[in-house]
C-alpha atoms as a PDB file:
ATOM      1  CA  UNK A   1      33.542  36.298  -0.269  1.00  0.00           C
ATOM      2  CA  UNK A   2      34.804  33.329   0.358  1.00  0.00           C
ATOM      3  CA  UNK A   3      38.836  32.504   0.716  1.00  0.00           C
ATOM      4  CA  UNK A   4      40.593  29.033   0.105  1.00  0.00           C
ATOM      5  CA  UNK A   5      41.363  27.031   2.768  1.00  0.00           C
ATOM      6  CA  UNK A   6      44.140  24.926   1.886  1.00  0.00           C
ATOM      7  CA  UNK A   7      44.511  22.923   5.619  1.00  0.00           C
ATOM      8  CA  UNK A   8      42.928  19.026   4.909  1.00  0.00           C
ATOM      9  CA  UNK A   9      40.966  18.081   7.924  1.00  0.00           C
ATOM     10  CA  UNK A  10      42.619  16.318  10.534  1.00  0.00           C
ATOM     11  CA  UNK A  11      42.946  12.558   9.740  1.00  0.00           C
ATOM     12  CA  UNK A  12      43.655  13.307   5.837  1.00  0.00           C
ATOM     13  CA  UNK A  13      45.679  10.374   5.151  1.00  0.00           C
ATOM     14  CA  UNK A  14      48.025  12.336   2.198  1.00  0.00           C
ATOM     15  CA  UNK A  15      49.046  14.576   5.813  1.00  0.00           C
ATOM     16  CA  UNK A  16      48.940  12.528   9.339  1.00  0.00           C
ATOM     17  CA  UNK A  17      47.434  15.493  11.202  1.00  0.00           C
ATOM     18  CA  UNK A  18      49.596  18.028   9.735  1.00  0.00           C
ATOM     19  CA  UNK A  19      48.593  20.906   7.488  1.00  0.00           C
ATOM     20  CA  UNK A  20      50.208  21.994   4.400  1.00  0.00           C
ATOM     21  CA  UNK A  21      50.671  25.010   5.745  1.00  0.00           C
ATOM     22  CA  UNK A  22      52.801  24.037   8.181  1.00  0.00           C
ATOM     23  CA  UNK A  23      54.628  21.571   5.337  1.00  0.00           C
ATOM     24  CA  UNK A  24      55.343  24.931   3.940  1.00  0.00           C
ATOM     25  CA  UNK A  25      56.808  26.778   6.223  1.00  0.00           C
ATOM     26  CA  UNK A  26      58.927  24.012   7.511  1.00  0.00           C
ATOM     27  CA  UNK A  27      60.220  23.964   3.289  1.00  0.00           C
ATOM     28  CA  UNK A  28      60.819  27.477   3.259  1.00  0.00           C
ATOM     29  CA  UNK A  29      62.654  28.243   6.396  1.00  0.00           C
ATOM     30  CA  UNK A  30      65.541  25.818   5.590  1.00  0.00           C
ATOM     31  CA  UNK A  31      68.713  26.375   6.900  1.00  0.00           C
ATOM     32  CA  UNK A  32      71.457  27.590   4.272  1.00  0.00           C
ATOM     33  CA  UNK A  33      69.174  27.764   0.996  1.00  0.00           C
ATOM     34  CA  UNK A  34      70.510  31.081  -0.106  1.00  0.00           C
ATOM     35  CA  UNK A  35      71.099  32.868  -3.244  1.00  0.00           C
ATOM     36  CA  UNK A  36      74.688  34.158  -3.342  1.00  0.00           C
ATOM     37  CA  UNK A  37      75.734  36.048  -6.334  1.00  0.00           C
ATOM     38  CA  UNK A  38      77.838  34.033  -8.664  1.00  0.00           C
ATOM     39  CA  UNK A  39      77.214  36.548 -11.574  1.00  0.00           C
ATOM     40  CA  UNK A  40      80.085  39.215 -12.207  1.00  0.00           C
ATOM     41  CA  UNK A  41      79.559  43.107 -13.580  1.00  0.00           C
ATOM     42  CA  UNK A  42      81.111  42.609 -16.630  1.00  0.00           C
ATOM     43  CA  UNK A  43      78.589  38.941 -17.100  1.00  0.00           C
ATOM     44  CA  UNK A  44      75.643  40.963 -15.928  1.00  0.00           C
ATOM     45  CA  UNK A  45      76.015  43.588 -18.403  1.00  0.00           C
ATOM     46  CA  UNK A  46      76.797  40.902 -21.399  1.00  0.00           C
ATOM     47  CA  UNK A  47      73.406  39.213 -19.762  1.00  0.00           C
ATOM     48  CA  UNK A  48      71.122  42.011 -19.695  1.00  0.00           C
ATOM     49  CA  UNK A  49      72.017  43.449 -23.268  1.00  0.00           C
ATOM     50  CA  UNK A  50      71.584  39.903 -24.454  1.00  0.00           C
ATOM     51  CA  UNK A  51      68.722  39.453 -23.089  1.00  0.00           C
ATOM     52  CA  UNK A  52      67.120  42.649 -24.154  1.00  0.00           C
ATOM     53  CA  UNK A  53      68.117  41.462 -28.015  1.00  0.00           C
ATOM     54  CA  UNK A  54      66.531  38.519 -27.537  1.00  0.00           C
ATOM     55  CA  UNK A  55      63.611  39.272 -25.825  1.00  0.00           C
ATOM     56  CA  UNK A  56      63.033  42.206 -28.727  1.00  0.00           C
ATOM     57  CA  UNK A  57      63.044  39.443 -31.054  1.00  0.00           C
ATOM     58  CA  UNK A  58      59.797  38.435 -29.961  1.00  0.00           C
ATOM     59  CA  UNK A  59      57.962  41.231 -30.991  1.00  0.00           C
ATOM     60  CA  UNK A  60      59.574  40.911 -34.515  1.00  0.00           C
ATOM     61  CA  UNK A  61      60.410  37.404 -34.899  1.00  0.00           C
ATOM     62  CA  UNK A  62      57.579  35.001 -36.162  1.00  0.00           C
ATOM     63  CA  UNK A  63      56.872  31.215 -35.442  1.00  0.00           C
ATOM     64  CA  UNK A  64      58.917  29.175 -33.053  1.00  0.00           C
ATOM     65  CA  UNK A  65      61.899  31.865 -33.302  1.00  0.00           C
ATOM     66  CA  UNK A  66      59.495  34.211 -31.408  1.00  0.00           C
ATOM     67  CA  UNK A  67      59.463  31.314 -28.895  1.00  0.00           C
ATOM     68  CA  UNK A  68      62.673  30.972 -28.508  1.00  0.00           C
ATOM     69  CA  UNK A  69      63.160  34.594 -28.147  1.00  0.00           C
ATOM     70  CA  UNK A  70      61.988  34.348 -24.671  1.00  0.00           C
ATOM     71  CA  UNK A  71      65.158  32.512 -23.907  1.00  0.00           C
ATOM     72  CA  UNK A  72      66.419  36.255 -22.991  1.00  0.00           C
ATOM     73  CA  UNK A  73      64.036  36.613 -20.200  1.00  0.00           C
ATOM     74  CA  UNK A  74      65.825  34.308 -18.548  1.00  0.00           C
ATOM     75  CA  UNK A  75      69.110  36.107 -19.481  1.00  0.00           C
ATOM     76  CA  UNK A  76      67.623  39.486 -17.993  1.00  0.00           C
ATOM     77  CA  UNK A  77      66.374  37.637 -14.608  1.00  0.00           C
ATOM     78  CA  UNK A  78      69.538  36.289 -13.887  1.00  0.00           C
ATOM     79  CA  UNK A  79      71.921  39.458 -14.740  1.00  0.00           C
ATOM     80  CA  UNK A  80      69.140  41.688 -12.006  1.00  0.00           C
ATOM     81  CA  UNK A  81      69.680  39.060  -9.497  1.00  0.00           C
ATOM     82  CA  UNK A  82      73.000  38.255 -10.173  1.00  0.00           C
ATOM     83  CA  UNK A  83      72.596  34.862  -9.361  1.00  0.00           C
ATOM     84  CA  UNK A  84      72.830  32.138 -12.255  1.00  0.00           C
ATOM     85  CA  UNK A  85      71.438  28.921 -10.938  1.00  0.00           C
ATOM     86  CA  UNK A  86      73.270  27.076 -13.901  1.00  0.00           C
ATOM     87  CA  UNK A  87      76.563  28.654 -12.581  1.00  0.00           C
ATOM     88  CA  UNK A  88      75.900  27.097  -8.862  1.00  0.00           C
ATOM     89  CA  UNK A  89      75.365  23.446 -10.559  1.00  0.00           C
ATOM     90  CA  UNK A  90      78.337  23.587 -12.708  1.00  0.00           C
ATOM     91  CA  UNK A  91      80.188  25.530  -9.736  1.00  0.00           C
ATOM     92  CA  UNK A  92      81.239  28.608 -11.730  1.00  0.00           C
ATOM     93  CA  UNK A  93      81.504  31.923 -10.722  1.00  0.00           C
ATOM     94  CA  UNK A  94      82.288  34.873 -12.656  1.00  0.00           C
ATOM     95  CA  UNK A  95      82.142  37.139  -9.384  1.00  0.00           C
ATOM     96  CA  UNK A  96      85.104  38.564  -7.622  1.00  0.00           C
ATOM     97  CA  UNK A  97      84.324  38.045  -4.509  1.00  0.00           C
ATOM     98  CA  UNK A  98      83.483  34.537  -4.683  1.00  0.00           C
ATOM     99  CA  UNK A  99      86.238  33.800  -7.033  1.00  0.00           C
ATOM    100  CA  UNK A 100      88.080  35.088  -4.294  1.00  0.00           C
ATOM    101  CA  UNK A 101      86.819  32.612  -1.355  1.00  0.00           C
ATOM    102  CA  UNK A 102      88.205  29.158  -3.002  1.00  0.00           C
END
């Protein structure tokens, strides 16, 4: 069987010699790119229960309601990583501990 190879040929003018592989790993390994939890217990647990709801409502819901339903997946990510990415852009953080570092 045959596997992808996802490395242009050398000259590829979209890469001056480089692979994407190497693009890649030079993207992921930044410096300072981490996740830290700006979701509190008491916001996780609001979150996931939410979330759940919502996410039941698809299975019961019909039409674009059941589309919107899926709105709690999002709800049930965030409370199991405890990391909000719309709390890091509006720089809020229901967390005690980094409540406590300002």
């Amino acid at each position: 069987m045959l596997t992808p190879h996802f490395d242009p040929p050398k000259g590829y003018p979209g890469c001056r010699g480089t692979g994407v592989r190497a693009k890649m790993r030079s993207l992921s390994s930044t410096k300072g790119a981490t996740m830290k939890a700006n979701v509190g217990s008491a916001d996780r647990a609001i979150r996931l229960v939410l979330g759940l709801v919502l996410l039941s409502g698809y299975f019961w819901l019909g039409g674009a309601a059941r589309w919107v339903a899926l709105i709690g997946l999002a709800l049930v990510v965030t409370a199991g990583l405890s990391f909000c990415p719309l709390y890091t852009l509006l720089g809020i953080s229901t967390g005690g501990h980094a409540a406590k570092g300002r």
